[in-house]
PDB file of N, CA and C in Angstrom:
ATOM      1  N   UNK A   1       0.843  -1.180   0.000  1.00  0.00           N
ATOM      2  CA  UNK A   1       0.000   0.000   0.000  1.00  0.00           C
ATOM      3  C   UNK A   1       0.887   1.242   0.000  1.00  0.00           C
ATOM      4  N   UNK A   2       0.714   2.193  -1.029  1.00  0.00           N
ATOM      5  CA  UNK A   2       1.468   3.525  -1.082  1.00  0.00           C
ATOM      6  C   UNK A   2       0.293   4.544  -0.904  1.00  0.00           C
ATOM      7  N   UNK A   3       1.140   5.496  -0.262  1.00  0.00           N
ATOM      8  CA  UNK A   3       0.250   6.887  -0.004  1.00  0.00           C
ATOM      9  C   UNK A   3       0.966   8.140  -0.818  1.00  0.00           C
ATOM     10  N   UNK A   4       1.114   7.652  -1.816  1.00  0.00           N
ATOM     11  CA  UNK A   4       2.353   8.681  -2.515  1.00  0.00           C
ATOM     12  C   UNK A   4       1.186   9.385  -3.281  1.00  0.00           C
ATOM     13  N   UNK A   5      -0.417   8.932  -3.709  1.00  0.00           N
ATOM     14  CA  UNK A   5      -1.126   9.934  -4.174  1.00  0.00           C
ATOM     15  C   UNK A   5      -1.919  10.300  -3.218  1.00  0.00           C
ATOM     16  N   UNK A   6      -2.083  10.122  -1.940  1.00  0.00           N
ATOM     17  CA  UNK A   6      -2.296  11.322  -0.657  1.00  0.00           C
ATOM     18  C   UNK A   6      -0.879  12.189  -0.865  1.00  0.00           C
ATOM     19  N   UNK A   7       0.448  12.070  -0.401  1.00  0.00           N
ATOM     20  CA  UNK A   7       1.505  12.824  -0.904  1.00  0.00           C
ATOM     21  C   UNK A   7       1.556  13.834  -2.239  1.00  0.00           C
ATOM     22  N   UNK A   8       1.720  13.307  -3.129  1.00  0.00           N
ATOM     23  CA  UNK A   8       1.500  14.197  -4.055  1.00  0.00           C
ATOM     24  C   UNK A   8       0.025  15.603  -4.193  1.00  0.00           C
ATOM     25  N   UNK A   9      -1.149  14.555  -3.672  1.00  0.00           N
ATOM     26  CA  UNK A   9      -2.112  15.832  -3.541  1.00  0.00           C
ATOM     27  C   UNK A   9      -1.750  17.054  -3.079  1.00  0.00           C
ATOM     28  N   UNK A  10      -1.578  16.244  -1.674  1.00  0.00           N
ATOM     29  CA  UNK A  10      -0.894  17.596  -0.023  1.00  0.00           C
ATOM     30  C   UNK A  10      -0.287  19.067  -1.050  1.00  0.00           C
ATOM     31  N   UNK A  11       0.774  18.483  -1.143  1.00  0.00           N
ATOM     32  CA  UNK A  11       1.932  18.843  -1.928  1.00  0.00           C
ATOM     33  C   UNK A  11       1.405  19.938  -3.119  1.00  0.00           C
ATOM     34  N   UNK A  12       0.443  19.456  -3.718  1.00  0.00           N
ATOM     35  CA  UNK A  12      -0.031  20.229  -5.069  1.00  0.00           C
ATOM     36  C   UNK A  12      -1.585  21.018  -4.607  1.00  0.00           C
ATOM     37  N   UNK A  13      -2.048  20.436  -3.302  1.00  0.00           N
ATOM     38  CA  UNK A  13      -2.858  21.540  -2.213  1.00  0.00           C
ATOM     39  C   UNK A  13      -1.934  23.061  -1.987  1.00  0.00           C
ATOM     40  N   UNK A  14      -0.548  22.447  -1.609  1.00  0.00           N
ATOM     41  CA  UNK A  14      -0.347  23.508  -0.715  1.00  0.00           C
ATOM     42  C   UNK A  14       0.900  24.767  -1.764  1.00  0.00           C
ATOM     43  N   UNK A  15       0.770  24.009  -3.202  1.00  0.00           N
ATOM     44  CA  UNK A  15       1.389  24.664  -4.170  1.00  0.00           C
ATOM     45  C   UNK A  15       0.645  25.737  -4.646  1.00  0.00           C
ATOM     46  N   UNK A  16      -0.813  25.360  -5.015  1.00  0.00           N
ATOM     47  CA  UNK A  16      -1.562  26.037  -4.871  1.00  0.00           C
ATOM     48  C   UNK A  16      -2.511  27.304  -4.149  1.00  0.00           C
ATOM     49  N   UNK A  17      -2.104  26.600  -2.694  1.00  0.00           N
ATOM     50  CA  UNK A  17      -2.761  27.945  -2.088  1.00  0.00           C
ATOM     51  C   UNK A  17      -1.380  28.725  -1.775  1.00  0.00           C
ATOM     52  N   UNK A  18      -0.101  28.581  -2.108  1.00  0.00           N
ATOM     53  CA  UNK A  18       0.685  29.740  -2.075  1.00  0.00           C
ATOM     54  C   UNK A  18       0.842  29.971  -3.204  1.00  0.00           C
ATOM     55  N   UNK A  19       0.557  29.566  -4.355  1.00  0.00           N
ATOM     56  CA  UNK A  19       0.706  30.803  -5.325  1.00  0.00           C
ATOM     57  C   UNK A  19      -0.955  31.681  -5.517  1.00  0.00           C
ATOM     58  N   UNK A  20      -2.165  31.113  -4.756  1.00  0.00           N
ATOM     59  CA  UNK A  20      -2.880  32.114  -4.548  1.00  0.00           C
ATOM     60  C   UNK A  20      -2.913  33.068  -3.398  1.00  0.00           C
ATOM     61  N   UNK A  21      -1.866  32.987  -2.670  1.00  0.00           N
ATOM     62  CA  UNK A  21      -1.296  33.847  -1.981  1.00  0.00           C
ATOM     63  C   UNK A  21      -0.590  35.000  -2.114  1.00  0.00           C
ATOM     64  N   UNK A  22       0.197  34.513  -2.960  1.00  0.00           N
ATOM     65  CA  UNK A  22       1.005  35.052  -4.099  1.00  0.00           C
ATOM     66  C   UNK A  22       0.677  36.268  -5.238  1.00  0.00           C
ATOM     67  N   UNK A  23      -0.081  35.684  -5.764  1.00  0.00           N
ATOM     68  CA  UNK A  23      -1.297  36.553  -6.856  1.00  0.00           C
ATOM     69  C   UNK A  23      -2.106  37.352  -5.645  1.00  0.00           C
ATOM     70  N   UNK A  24      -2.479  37.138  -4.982  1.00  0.00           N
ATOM     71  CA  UNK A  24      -3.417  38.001  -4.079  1.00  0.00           C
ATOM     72  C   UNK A  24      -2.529  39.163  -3.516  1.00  0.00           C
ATOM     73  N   UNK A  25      -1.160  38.692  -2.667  1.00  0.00           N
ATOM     74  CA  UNK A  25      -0.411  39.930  -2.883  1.00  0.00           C
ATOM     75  C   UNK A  25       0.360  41.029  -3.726  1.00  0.00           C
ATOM     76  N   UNK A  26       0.359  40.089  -4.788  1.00  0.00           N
ATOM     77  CA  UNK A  26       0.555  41.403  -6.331  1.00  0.00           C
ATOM     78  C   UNK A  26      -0.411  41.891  -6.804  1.00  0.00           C
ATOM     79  N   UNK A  27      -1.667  41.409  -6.699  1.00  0.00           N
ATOM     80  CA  UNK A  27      -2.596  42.583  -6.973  1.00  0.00           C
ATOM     81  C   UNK A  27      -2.919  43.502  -5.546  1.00  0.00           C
ATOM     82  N   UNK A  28      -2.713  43.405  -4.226  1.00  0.00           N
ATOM     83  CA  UNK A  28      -3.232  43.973  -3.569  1.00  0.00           C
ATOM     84  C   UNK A  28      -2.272  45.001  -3.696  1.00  0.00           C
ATOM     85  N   UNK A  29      -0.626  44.397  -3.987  1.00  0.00           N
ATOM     86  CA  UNK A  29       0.379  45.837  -3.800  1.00  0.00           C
ATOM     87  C   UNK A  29      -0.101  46.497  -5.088  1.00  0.00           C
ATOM     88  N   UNK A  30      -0.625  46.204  -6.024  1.00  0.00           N
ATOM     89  CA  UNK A  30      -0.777  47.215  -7.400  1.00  0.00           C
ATOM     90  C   UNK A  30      -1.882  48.232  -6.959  1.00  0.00           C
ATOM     91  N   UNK A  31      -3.199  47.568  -6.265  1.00  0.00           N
ATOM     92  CA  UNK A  31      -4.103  48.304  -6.339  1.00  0.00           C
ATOM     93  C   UNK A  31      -3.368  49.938  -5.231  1.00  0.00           C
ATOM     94  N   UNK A  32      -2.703  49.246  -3.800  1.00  0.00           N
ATOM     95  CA  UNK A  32      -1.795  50.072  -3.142  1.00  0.00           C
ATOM     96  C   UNK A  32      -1.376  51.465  -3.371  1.00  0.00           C
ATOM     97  N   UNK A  33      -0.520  50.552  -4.677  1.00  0.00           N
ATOM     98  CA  UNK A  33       0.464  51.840  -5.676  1.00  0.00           C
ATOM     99  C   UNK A  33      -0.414  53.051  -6.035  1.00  0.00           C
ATOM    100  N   UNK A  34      -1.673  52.453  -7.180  1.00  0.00           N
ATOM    101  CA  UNK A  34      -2.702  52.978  -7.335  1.00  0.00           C
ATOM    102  C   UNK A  34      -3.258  54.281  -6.688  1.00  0.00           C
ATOM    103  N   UNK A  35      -3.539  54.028  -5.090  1.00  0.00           N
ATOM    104  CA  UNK A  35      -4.385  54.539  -4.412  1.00  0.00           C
ATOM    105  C   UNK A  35      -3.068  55.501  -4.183  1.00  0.00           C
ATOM    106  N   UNK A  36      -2.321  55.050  -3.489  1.00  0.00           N
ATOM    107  CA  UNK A  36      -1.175  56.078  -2.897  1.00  0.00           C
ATOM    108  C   UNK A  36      -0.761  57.327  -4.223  1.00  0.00           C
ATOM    109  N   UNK A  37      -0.550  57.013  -5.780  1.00  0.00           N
ATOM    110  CA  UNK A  37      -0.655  57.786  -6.525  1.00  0.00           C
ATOM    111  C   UNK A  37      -1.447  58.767  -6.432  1.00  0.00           C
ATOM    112  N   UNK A  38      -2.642  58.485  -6.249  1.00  0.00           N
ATOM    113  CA  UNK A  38      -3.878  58.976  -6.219  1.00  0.00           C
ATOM    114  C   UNK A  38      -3.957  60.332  -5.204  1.00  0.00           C
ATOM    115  N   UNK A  39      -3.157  59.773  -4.374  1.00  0.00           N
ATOM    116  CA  UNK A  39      -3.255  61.173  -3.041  1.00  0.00           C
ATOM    117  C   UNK A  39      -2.296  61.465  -3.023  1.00  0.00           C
ATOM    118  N   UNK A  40      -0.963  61.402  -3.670  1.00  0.00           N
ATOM    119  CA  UNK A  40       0.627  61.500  -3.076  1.00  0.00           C
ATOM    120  C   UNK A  40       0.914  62.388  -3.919  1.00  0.00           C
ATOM    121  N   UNK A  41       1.382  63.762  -3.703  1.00  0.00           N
ATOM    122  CA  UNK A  41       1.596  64.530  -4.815  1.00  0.00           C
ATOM    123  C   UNK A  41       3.118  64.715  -5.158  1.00  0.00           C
ATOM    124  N   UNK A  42       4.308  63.914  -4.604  1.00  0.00           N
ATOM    125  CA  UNK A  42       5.162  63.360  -4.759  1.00  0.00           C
ATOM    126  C   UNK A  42       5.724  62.174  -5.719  1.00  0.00           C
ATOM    127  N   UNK A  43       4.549  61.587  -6.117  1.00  0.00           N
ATOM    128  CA  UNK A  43       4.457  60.761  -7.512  1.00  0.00           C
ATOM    129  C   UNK A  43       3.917  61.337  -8.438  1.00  0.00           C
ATOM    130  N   UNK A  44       3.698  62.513  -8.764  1.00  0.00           N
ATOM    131  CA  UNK A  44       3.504  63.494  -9.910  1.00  0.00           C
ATOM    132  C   UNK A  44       4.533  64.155 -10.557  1.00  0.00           C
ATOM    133  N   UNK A  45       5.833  63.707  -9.808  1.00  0.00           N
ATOM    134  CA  UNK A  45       7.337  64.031 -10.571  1.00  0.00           C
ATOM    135  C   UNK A  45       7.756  63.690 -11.975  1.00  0.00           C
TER     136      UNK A  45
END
């Protein structure tokens, strides 16, 4: 008996929720940038 496809799942579970971790923090820093542009009159250089 092998558990190497419980293993492999885990593994491709937890690949997954860090690269939607990932993506969630590059859009949150873009939207960031965004907003801070928005009011910063120091990025109007």
């Amino acid at each position: 008996m092998t558990h190497l496809t419980y293993i492999m799942a885990a593994y491709g579970i937890a690949v997954v929720v860090a690269g939607g971790f990932a993506v969630d923090a590059w859009a949150r820093m873009g939207r960031a940038r965004r907003r801070l542009a928005a009011i910063d009159p120091r990025g109007r250089r």
